[in-house]
Structure formats: C-alpha cells, structure tokens
N, C-alpha and C. Protein backbone atom coordinates (compact mmCIF):
# COMPACT_ATOMS: atom_id res chain seq x y z
N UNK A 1 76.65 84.18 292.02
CA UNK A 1 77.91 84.25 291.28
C UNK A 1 77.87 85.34 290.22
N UNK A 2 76.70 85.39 289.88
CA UNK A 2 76.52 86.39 288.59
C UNK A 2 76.87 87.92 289.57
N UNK A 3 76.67 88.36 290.39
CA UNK A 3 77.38 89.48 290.83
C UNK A 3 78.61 89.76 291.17
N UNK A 4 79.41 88.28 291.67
CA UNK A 4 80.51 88.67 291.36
C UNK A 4 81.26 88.60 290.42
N UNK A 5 80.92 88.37 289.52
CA UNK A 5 81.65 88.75 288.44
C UNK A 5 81.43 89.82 287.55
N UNK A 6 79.95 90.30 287.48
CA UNK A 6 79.65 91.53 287.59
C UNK A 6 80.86 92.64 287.93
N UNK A 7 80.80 92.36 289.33
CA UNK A 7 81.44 93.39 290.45
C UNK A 7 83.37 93.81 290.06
N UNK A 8 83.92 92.08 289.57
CA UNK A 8 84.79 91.95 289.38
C UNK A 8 85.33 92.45 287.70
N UNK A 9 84.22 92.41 286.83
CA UNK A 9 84.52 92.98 285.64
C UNK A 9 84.31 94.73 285.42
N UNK A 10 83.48 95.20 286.11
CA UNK A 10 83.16 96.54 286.50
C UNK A 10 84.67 97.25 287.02
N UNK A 11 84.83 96.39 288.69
CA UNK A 11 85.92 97.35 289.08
C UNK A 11 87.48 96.89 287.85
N UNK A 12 87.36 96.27 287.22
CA UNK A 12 88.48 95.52 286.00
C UNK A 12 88.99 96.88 284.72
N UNK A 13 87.08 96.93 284.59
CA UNK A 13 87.16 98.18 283.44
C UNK A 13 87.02 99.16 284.01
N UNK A 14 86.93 99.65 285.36
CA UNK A 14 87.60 100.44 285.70
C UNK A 14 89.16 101.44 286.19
N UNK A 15 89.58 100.08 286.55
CA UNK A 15 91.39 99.78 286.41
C UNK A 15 91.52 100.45 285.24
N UNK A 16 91.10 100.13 284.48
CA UNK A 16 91.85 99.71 282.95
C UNK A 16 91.28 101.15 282.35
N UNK A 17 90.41 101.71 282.57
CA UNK A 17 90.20 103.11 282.05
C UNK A 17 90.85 104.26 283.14
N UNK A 18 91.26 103.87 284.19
CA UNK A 18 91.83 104.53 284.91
C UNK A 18 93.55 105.12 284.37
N UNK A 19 93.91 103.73 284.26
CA UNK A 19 95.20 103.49 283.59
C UNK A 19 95.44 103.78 282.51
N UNK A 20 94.48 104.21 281.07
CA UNK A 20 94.72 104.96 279.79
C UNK A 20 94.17 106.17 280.08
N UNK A 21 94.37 107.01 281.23
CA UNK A 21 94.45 107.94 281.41
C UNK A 21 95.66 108.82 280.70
N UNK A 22 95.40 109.96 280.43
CA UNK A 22 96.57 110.97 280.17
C UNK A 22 97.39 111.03 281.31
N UNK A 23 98.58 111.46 281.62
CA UNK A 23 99.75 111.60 282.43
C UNK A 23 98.85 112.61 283.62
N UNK A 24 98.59 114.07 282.91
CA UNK A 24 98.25 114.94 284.06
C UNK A 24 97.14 114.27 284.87
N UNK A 25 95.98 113.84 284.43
CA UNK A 25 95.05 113.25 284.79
C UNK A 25 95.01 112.39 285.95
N UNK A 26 95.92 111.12 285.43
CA UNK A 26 96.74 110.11 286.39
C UNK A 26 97.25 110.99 288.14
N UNK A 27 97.84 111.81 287.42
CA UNK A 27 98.57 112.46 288.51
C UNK A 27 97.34 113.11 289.69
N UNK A 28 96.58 113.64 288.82
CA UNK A 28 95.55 114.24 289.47
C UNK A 28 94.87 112.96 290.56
N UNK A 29 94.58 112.09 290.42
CA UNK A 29 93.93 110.81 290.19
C UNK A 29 94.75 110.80 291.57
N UNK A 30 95.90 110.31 291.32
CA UNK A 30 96.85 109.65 292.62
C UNK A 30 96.94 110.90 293.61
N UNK A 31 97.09 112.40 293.26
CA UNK A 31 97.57 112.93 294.60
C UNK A 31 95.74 112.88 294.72
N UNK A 32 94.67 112.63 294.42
CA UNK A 32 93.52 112.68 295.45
C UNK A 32 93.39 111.98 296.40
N UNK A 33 94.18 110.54 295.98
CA UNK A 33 94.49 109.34 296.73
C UNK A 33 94.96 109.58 298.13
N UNK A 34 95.98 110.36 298.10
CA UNK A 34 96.91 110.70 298.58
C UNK A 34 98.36 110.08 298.61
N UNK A 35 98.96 110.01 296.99
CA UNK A 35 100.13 109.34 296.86
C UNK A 35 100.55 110.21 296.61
N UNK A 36 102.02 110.72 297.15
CA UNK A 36 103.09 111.99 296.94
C UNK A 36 104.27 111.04 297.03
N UNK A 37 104.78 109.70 297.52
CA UNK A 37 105.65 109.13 297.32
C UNK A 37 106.21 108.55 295.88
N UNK A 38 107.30 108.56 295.65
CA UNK A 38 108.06 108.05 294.50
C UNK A 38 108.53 106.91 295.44
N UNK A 39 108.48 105.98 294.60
CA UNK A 39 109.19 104.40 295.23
C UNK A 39 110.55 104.17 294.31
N UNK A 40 111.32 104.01 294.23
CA UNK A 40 112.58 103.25 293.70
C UNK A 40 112.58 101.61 293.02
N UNK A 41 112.75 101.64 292.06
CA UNK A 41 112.56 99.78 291.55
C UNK A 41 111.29 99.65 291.33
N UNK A 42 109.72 100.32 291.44
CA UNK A 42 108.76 99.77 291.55
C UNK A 42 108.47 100.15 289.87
N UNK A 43 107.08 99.23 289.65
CA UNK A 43 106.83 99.73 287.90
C UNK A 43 105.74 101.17 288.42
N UNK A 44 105.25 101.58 287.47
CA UNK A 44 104.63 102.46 287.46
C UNK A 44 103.40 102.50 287.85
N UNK A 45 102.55 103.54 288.13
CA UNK A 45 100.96 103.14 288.95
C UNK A 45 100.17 102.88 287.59
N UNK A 46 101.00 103.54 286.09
CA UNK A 46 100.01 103.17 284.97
C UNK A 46 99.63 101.74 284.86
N UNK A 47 101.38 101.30 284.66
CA UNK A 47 101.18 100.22 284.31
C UNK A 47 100.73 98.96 285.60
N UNK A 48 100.55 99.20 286.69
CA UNK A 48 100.08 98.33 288.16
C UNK A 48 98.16 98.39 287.35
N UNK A 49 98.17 99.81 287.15
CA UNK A 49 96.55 99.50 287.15
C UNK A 49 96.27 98.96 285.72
N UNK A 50 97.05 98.64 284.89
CA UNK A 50 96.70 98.00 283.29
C UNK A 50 96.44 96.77 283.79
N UNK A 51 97.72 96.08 283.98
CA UNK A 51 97.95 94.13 284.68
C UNK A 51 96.66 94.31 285.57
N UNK A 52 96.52 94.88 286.63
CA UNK A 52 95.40 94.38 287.79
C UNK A 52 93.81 94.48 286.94
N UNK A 53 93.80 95.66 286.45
CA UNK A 53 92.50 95.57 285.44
C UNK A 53 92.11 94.55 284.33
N UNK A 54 93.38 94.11 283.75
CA UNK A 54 93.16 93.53 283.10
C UNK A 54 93.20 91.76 283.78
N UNK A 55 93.94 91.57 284.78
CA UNK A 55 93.39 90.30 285.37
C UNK A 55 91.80 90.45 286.29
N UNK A 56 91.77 91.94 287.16
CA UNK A 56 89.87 91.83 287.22
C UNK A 56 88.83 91.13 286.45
N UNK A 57 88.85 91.79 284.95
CA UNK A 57 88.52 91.80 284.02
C UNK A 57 88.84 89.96 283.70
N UNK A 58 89.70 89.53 283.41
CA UNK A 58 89.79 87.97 283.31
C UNK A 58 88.83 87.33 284.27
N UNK A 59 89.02 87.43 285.17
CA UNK A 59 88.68 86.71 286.34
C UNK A 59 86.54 86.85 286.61
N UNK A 60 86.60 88.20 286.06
CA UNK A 60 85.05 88.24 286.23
C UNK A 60 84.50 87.34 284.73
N UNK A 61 85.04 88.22 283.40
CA UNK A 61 84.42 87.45 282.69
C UNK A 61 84.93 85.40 282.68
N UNK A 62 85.34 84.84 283.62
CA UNK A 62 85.69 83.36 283.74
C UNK A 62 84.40 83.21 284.60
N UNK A 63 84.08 83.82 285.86
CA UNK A 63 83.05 83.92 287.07
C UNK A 63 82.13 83.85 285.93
N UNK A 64 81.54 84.53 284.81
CA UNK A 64 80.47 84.82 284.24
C UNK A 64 80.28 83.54 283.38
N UNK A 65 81.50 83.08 282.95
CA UNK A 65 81.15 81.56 281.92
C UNK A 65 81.34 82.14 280.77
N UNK A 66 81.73 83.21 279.93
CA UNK A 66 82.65 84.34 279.06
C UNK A 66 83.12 83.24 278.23
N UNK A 67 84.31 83.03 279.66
CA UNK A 67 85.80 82.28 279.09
C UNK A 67 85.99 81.14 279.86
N UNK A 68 86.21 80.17 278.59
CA UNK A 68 86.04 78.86 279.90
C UNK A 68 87.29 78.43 279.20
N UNK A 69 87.97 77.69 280.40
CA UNK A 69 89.48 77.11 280.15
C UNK A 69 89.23 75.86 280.35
C-alpha cells in the first residue's frame, strides 16, 4: 500500500506543478501532448490539472494514513 500512495501522491504533485505553470509553458506542455483542439463549454486544462492533482494528492496522502477521516 505504501507504494501506492507513494505513486498516487507523486503523479498528484505532479498535476499540480504542471498546472501552476505559466500560460506559454502550459501551451508548450499540451501541443507536445498533442492537443490542438479547443473544446466549447469545457473548463480549462489549467484548471482540470489543479482539481485532479489535487484529489491525487488527497487520495495518496489518505492511502499513506496522512489523513484519516
């Protein structure tokens, strides 16, 4: 268990430093991906990778015994 949460707080703070990226950066980031689409109605890829990093990040440090509910 201790690795996954490891695994799960790692790729979390990675989200999450991905996402306080500067604008150009970001951009750089996504067309390596290969995202050139604009979607309509959707939120932004900043803010997709803040929420998902930051629930990674929940979820590993809970796996680890961190945060107990």
């Amino acid at each position: 268990m201790l690795k996954y949460g490891l695994v799960a707080c790692g790729a979390g703070l990675a989200m999450l430093i991905t996402g306080l990226l500067p604008q150009d950066k970001l951009d750089k980031v996504r067309a390596s991906l290969g995202d050139k689409r604009q979607f309509e109605g959707q939120p932004s890829a900043r803010m997709q990778l803040l929420v998902c990093g930051a629930i990674c990040v929940f979820i590993g440090l809970l796996i680890l015994g961190v945060i107990r509910l």
